[in-house]
PDB file of N, CA and C in Angstrom:
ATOM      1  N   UNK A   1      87.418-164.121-101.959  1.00  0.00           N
ATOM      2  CA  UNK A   1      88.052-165.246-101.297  1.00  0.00           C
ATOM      3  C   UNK A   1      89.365-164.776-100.683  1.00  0.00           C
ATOM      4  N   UNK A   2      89.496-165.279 -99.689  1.00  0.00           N
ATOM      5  CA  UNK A   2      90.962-164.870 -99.015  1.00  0.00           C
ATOM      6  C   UNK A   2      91.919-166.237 -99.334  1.00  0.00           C
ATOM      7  N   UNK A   3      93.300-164.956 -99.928  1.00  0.00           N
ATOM      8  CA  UNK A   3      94.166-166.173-100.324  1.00  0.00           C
ATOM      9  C   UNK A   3      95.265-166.201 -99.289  1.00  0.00           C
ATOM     10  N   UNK A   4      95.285-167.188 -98.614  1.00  0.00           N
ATOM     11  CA  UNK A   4      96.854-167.619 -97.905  1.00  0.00           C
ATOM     12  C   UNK A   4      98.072-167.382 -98.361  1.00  0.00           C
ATOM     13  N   UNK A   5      99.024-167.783 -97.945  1.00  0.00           N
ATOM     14  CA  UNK A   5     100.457-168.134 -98.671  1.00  0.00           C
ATOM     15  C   UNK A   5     100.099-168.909 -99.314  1.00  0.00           C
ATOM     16  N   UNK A   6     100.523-168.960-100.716  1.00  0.00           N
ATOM     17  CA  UNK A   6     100.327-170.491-101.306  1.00  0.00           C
ATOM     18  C   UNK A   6     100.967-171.543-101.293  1.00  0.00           C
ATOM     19  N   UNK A   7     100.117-172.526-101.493  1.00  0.00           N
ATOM     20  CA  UNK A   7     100.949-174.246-101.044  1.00  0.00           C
ATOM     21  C   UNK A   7      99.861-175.233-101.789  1.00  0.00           C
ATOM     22  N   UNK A   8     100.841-175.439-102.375  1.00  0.00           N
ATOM     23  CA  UNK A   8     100.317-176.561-103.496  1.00  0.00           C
ATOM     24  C   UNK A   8     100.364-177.882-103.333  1.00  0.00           C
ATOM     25  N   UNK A   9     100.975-177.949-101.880  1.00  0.00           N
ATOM     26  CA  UNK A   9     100.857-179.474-101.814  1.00  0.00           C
ATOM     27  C   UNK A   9      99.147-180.581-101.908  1.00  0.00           C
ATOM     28  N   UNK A  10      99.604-181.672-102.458  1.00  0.00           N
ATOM     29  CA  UNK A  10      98.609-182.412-102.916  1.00  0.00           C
ATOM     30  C   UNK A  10      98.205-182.949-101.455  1.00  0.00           C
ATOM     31  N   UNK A  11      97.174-183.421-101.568  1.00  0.00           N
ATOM     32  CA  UNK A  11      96.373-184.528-100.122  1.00  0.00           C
ATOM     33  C   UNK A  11      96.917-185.950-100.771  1.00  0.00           C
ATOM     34  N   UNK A  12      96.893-186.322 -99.440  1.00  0.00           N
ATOM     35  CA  UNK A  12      96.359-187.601 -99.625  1.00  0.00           C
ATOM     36  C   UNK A  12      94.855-188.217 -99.325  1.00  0.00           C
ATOM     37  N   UNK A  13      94.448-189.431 -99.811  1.00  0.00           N
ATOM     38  CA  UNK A  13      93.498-189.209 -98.970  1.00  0.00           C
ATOM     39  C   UNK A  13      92.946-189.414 -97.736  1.00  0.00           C
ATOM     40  N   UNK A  14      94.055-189.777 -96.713  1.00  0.00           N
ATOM     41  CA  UNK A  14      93.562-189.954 -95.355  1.00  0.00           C
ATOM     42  C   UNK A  14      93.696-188.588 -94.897  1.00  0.00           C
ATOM     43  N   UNK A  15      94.364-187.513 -95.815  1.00  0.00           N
ATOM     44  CA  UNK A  15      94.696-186.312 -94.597  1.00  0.00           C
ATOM     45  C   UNK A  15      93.303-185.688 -95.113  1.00  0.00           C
ATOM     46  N   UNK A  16      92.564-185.869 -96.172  1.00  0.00           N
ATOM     47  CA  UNK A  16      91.168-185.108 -96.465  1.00  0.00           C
ATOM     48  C   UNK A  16      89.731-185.703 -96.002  1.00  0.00           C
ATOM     49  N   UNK A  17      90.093-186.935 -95.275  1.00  0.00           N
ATOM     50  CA  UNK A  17      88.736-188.011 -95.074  1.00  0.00           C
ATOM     51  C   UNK A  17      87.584-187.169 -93.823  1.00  0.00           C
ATOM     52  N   UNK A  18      86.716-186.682 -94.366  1.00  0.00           N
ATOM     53  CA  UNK A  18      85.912-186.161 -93.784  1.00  0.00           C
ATOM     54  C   UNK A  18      86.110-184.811 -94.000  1.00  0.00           C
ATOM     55  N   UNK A  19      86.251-184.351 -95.444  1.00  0.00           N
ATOM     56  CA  UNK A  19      85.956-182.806 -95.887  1.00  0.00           C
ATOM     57  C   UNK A  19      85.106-182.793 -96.816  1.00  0.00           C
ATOM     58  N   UNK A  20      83.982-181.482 -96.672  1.00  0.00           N
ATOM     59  CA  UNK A  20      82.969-181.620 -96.842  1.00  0.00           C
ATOM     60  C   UNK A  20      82.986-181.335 -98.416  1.00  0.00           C
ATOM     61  N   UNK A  21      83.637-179.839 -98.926  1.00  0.00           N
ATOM     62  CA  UNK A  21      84.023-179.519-100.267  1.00  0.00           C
ATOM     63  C   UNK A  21      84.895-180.578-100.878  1.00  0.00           C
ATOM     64  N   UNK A  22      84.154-181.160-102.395  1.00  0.00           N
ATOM     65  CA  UNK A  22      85.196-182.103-102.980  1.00  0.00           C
ATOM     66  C   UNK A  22      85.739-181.299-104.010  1.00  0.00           C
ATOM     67  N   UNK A  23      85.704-180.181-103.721  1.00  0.00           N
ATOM     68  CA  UNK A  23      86.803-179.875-105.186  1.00  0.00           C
ATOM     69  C   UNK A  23      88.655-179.441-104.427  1.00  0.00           C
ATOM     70  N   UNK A  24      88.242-178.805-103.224  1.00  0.00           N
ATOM     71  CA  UNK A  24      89.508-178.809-102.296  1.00  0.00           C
ATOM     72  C   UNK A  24      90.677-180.446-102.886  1.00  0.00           C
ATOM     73  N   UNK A  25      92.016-180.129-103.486  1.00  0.00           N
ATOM     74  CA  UNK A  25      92.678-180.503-102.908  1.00  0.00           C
ATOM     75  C   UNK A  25      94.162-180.442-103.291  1.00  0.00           C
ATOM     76  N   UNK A  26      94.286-179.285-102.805  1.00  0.00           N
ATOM     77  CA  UNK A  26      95.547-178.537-101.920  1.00  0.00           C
ATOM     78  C   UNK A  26      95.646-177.759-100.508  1.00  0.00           C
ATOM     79  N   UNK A  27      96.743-178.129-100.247  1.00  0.00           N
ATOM     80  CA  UNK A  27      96.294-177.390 -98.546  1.00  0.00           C
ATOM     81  C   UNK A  27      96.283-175.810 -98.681  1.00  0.00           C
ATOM     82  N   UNK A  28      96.752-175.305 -99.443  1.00  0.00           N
ATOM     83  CA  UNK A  28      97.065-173.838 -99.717  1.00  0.00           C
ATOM     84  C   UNK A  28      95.172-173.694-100.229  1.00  0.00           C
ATOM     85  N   UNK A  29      94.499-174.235-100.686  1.00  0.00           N
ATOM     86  CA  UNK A  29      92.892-174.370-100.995  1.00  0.00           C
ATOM     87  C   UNK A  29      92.314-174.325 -99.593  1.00  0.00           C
ATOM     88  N   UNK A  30      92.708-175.190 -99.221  1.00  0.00           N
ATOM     89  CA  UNK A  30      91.946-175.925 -97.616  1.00  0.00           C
ATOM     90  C   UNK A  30      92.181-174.767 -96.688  1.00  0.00           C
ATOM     91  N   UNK A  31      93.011-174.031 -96.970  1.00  0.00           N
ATOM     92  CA  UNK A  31      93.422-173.285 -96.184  1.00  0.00           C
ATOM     93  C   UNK A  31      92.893-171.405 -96.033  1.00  0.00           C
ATOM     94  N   UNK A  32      92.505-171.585 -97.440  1.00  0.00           N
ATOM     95  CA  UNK A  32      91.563-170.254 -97.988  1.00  0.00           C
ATOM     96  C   UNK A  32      89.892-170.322 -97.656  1.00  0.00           C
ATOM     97  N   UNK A  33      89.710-171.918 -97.577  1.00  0.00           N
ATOM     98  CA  UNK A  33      88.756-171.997 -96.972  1.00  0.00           C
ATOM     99  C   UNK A  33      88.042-171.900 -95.603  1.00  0.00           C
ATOM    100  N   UNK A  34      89.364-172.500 -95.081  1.00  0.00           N
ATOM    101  CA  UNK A  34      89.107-172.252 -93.780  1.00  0.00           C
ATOM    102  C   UNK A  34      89.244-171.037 -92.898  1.00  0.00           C
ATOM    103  N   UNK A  35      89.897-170.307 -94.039  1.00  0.00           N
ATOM    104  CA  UNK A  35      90.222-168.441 -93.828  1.00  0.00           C
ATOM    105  C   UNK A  35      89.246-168.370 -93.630  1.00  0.00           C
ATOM    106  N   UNK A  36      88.048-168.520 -94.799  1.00  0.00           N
ATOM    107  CA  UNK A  36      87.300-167.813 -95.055  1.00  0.00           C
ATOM    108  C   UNK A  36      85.755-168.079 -94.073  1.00  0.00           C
ATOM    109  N   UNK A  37      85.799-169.242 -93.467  1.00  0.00           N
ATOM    110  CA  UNK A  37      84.874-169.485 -92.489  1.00  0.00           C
ATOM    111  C   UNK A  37      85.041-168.862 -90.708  1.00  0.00           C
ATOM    112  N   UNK A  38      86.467-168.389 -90.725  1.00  0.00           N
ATOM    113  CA  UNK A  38      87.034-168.244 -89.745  1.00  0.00           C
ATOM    114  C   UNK A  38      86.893-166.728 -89.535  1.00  0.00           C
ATOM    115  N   UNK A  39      87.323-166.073 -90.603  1.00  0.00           N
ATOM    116  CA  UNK A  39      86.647-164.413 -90.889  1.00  0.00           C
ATOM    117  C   UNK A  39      85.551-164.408 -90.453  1.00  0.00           C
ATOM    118  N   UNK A  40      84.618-165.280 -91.247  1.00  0.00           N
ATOM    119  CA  UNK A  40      82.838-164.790 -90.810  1.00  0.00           C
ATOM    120  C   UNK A  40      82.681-164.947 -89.420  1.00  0.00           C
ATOM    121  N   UNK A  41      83.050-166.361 -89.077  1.00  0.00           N
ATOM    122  CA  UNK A  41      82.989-166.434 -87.731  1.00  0.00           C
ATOM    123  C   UNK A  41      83.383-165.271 -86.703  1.00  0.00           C
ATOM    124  N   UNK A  42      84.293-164.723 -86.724  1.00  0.00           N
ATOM    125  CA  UNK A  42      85.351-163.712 -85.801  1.00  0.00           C
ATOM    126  C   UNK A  42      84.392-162.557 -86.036  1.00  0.00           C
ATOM    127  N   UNK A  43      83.416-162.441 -86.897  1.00  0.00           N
ATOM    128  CA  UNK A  43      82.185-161.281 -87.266  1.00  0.00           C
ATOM    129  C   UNK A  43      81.337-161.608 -86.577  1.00  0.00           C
ATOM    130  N   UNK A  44      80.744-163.155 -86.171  1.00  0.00           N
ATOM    131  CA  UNK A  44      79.964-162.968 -85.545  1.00  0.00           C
ATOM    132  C   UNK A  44      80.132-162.851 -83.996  1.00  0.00           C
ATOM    133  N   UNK A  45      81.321-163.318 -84.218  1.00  0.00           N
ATOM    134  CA  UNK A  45      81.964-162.957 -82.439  1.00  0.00           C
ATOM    135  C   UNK A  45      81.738-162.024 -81.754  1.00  0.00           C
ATOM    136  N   UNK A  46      81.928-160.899 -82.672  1.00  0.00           N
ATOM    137  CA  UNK A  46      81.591-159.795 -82.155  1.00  0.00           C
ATOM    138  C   UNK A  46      80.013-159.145 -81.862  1.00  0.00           C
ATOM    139  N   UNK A  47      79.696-160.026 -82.183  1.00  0.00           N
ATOM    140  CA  UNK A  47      77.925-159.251 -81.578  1.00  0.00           C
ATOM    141  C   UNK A  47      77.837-160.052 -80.440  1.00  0.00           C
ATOM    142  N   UNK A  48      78.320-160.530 -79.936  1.00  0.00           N
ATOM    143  CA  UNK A  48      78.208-161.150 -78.396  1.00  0.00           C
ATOM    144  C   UNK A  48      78.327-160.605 -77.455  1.00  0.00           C
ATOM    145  N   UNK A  49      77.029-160.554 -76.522  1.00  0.00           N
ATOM    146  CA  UNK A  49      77.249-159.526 -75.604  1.00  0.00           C
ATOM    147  C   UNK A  49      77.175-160.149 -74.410  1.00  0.00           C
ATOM    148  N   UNK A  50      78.502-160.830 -74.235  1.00  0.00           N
ATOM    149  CA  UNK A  50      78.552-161.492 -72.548  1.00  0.00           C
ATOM    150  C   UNK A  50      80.286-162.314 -72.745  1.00  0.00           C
ATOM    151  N   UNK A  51      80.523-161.703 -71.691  1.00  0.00           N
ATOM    152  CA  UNK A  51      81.466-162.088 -70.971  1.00  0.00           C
ATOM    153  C   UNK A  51      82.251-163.624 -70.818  1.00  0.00           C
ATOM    154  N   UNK A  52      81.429-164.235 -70.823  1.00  0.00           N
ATOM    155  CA  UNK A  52      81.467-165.976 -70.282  1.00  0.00           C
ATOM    156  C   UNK A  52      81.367-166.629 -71.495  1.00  0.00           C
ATOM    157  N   UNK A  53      82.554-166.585 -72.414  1.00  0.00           N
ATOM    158  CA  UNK A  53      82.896-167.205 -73.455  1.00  0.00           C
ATOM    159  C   UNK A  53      83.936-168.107 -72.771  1.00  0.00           C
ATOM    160  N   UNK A  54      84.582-168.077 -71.804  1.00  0.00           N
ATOM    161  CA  UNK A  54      85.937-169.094 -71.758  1.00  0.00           C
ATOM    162  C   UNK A  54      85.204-170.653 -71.197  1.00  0.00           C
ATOM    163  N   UNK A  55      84.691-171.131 -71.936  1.00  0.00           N
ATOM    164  CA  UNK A  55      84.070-172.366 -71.189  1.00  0.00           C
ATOM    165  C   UNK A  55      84.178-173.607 -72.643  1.00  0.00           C
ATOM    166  N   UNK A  56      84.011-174.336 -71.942  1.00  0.00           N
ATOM    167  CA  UNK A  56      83.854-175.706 -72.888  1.00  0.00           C
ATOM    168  C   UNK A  56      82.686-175.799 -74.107  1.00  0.00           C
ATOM    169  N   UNK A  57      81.716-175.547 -73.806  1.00  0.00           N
ATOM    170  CA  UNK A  57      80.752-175.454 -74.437  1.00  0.00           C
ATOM    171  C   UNK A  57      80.589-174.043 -75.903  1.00  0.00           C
ATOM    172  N   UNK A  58      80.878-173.240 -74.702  1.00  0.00           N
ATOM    173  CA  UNK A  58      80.988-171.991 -75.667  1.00  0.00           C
ATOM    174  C   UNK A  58      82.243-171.850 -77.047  1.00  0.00           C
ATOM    175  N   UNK A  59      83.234-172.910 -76.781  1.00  0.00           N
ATOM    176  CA  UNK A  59      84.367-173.205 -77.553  1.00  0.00           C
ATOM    177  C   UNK A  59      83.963-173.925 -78.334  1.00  0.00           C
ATOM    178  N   UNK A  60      83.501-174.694 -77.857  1.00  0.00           N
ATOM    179  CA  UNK A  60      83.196-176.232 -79.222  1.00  0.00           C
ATOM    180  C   UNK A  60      82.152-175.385 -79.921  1.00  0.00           C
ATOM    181  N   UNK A  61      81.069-174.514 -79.498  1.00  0.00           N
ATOM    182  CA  UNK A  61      80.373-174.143 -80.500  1.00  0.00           C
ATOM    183  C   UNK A  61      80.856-173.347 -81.835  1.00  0.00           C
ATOM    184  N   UNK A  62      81.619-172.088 -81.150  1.00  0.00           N
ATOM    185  CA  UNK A  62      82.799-171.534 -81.813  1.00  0.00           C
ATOM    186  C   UNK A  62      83.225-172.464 -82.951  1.00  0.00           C
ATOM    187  N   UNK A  63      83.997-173.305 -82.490  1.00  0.00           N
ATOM    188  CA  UNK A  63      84.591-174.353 -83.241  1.00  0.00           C
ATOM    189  C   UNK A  63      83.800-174.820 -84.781  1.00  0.00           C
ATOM    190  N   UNK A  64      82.680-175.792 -84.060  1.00  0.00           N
ATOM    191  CA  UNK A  64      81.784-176.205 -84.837  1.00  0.00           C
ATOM    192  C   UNK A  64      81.575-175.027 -86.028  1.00  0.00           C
ATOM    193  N   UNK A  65      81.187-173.795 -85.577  1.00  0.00           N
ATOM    194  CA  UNK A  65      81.050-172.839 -86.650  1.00  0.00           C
ATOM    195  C   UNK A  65      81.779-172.359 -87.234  1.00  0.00           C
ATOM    196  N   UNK A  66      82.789-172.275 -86.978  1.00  0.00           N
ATOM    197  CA  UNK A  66      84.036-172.325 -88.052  1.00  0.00           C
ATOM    198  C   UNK A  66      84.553-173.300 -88.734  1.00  0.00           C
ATOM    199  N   UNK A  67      84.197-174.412 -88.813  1.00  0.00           N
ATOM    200  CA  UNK A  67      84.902-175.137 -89.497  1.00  0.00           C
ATOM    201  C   UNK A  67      83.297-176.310 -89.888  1.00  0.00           C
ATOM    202  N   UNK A  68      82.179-175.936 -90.100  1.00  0.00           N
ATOM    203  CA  UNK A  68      81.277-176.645 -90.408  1.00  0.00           C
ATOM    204  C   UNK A  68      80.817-176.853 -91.525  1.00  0.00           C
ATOM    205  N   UNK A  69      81.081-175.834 -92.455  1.00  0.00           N
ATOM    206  CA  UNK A  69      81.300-175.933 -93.771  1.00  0.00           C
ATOM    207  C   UNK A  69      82.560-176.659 -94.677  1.00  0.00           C
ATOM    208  N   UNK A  70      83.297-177.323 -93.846  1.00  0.00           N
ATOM    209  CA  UNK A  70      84.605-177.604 -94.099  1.00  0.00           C
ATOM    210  C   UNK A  70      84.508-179.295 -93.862  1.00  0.00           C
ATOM    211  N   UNK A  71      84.818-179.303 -92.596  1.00  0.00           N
ATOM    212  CA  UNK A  71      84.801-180.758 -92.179  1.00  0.00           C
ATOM    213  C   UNK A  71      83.183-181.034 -91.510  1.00  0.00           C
ATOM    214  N   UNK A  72      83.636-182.482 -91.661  1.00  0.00           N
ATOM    215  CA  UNK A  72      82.038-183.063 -90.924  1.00  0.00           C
ATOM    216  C   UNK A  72      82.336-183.451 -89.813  1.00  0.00           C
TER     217      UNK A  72
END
């Protein structure tokens, strides 16, 4: 697991409404998590073999896969 700086601050629960892991809740947590989807992701980045990533579509997918295990 990749650990952040740590930060222990607590949630509330409007700042967690729509996260997918319920054991998350500290942001210094939320934040190792989202390391850690963001790593894999940036791995698969790299097997991409084309050019024409700067677009709308190609971002939100990006997106979506980094953070799909996380939020809904």
């Amino acid at each position: 697991m990749i650990e952040p700086a740590g930060n222990t601050t607590a949630f509330e629960y409007e700042a967690i409404k729509g996260l997918i892991p319920t054991h998350i809740t500290t942001k210094g947590e939320l934040d190792a998590l989202e390391l850690e989807n963001i790593a894999r992701d940036t791995s698969w980045m790299q097997t991409i073999k084309t050019d024409k990533i700067l677009n709308t579509d190609f971002i939100c997918r990006l997106y979506k896969r980094m953070f799909c295990d996380v939020w809904k």
